[in-house]
Protein backbone atom coordinates (compact mmCIF):
# COMPACT_ATOMS: atom_id res chain seq x y z
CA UNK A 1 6.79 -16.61 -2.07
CA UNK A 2 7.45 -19.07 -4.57
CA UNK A 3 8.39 -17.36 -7.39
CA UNK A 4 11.60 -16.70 -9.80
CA UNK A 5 14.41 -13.76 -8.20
CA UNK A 6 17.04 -12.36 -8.14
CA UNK A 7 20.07 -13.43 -5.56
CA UNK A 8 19.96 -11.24 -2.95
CA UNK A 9 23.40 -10.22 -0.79
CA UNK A 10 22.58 -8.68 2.28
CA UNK A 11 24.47 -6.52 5.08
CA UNK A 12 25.39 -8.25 8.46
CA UNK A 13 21.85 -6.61 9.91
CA UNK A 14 20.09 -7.26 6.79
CA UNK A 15 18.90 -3.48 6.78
CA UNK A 16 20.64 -3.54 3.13
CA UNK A 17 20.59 -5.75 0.51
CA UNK A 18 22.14 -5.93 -3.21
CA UNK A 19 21.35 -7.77 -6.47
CA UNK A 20 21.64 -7.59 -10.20
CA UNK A 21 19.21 -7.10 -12.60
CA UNK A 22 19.44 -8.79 -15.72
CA UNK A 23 18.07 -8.20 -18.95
CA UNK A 24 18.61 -6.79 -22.50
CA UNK A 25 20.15 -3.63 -21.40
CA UNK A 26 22.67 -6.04 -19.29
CA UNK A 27 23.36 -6.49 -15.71
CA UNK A 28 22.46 -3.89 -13.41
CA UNK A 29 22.98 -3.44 -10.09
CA UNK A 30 19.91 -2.74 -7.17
CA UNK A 31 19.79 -1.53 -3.95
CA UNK A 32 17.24 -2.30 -1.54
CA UNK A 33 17.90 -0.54 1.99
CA UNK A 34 15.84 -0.64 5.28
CA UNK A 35 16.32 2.88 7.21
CA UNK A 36 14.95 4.26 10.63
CA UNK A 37 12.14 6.89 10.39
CA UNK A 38 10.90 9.36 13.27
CA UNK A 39 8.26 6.89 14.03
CA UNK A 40 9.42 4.60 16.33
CA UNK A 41 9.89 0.95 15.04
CA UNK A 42 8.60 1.66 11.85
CA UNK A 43 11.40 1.21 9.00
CA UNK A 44 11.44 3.33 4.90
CA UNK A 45 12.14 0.91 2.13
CA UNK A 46 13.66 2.05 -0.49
CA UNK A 47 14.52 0.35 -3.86
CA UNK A 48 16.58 1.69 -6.67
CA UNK A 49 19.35 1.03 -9.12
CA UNK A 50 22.47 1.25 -7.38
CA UNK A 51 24.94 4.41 -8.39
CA UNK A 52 27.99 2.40 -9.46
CA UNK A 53 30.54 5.46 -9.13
CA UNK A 54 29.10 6.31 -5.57
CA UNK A 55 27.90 3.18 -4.64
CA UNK A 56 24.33 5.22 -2.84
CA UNK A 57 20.90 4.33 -4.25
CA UNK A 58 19.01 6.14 -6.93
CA UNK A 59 15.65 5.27 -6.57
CA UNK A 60 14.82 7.68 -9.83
CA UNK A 61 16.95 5.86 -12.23
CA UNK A 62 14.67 4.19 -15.28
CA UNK A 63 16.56 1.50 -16.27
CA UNK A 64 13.73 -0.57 -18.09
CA UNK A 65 15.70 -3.71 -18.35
CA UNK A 66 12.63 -5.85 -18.16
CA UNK A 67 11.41 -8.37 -15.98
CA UNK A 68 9.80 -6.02 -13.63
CA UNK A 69 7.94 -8.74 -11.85
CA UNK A 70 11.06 -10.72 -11.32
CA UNK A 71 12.30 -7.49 -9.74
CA UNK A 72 9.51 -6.69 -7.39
CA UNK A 73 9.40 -10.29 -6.18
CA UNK A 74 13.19 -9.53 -4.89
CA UNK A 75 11.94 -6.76 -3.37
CA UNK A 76 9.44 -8.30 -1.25
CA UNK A 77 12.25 -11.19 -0.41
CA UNK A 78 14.15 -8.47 0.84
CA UNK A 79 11.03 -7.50 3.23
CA UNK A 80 10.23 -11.15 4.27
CA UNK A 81 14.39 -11.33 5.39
CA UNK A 82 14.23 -7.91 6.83
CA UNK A 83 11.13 -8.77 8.82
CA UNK A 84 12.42 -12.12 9.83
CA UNK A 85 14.84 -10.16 11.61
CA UNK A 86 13.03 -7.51 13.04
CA UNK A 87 9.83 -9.28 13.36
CA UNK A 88 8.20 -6.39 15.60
CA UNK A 89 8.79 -3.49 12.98
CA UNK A 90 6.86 -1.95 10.80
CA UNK A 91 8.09 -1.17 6.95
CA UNK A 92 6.88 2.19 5.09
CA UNK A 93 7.05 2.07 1.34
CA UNK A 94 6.18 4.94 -1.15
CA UNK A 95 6.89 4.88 -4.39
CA UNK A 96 9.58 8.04 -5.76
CA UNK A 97 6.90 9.01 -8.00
CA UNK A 98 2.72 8.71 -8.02
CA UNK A 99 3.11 5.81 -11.13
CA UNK A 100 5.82 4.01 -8.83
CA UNK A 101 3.67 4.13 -6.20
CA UNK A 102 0.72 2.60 -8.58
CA UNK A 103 3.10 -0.14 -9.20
CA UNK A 104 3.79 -1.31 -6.03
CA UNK A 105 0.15 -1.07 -5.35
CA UNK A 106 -0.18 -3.55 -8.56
CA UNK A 107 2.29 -5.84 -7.16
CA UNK A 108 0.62 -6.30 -3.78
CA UNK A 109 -2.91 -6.69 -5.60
CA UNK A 110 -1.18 -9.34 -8.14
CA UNK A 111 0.21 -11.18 -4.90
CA UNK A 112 -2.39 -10.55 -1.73
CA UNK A 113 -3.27 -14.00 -1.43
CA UNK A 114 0.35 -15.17 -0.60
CA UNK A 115 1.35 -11.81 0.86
CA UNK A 116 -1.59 -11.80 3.36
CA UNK A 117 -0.78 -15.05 4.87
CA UNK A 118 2.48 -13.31 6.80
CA UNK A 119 1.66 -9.80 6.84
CA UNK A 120 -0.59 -7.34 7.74
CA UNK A 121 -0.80 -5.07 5.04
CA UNK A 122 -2.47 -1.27 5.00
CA UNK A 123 -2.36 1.73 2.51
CA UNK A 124 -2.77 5.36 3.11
CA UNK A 125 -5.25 7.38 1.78
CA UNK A 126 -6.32 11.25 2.37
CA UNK A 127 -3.50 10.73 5.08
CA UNK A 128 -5.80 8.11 6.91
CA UNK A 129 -4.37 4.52 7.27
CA UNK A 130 -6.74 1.57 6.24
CA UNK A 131 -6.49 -2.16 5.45
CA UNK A 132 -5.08 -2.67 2.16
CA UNK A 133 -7.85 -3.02 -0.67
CA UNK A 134 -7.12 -3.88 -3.99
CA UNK A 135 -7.96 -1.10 -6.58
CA UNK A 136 -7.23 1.90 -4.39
CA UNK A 137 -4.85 4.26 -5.47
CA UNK A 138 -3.20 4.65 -2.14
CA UNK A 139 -0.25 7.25 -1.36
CA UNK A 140 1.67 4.82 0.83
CA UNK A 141 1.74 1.63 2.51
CA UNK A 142 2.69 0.11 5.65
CA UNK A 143 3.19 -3.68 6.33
CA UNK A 144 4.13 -5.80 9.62
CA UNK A 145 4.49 -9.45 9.40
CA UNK A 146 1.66 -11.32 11.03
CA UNK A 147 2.25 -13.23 14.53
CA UNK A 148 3.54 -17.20 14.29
């Protein structure tokens, strides 16, 4: 994707990755770490501001700091690196709350075209997996980067 981020610093596997957030309530630090589920081969993202005494992820911190967008699109950098790696895997994402869920949902709608190119993309509904339509408030969603 082609668009402005963040600098991303990630871990020697790339299952983490770190950047700062900047905007009018100043620079804060994000977390964006890839974790091993039950489900074998498929991998949790999870995204949140980055607990500076503890240094672990809160992924129910509010920090409104603005540029959302620029935010989200270092997000999904962090997928295409993680997934560039681990090219076989599958990546979970679910949002901490319903509305963060709706968000990402937005984001994926606001960037299918590009997004669909390199990954398969689906969202669960009623607990059912299908392909990823736009307008669907989904409860999950599950992407795998498409063959090369």
């Amino acid at each position: 994707m082609k668009r402005p981020t963040y600098e991303l610093k990630s871990s020697d596997n790339f299952s983490t990755f770190e950047f700062i957030s900047e905007g009018p309530k100043g620079k804060i630090p994000k977390l964006i770490q890839f974790s091993t589920t039950n489900y074998k081969g498929v991998f949790n993202l999870a995204f949140g501001d980055k607990n500076e005494e503890t240094g672990y992820l809160d992924n129910t911190a509010i920090s409104n700091n603005g540029g959302s967008e620029k935010v989200l699109i270092t997000v999904v950098r962090g997928v295409y690196a993680f997934t560039a790696k681990n090219p076989e895997v599958w990546v979970y994402a679910c949002g901490s709350t319903k509305s963060r869920t709706r968000l990402y949902r937005m984001g994926i709608s606001k960037f299918w075209e590009e997004a669909s190119e390199d990954f398969e993309i689906y969202g669960q509904l009623n607990d059912e997996w299908e392909n990823f339509r736009n307008n669907i408030d989904y409860d999950a969603f599950l992407v795998k980067r498409r063959n090369t």
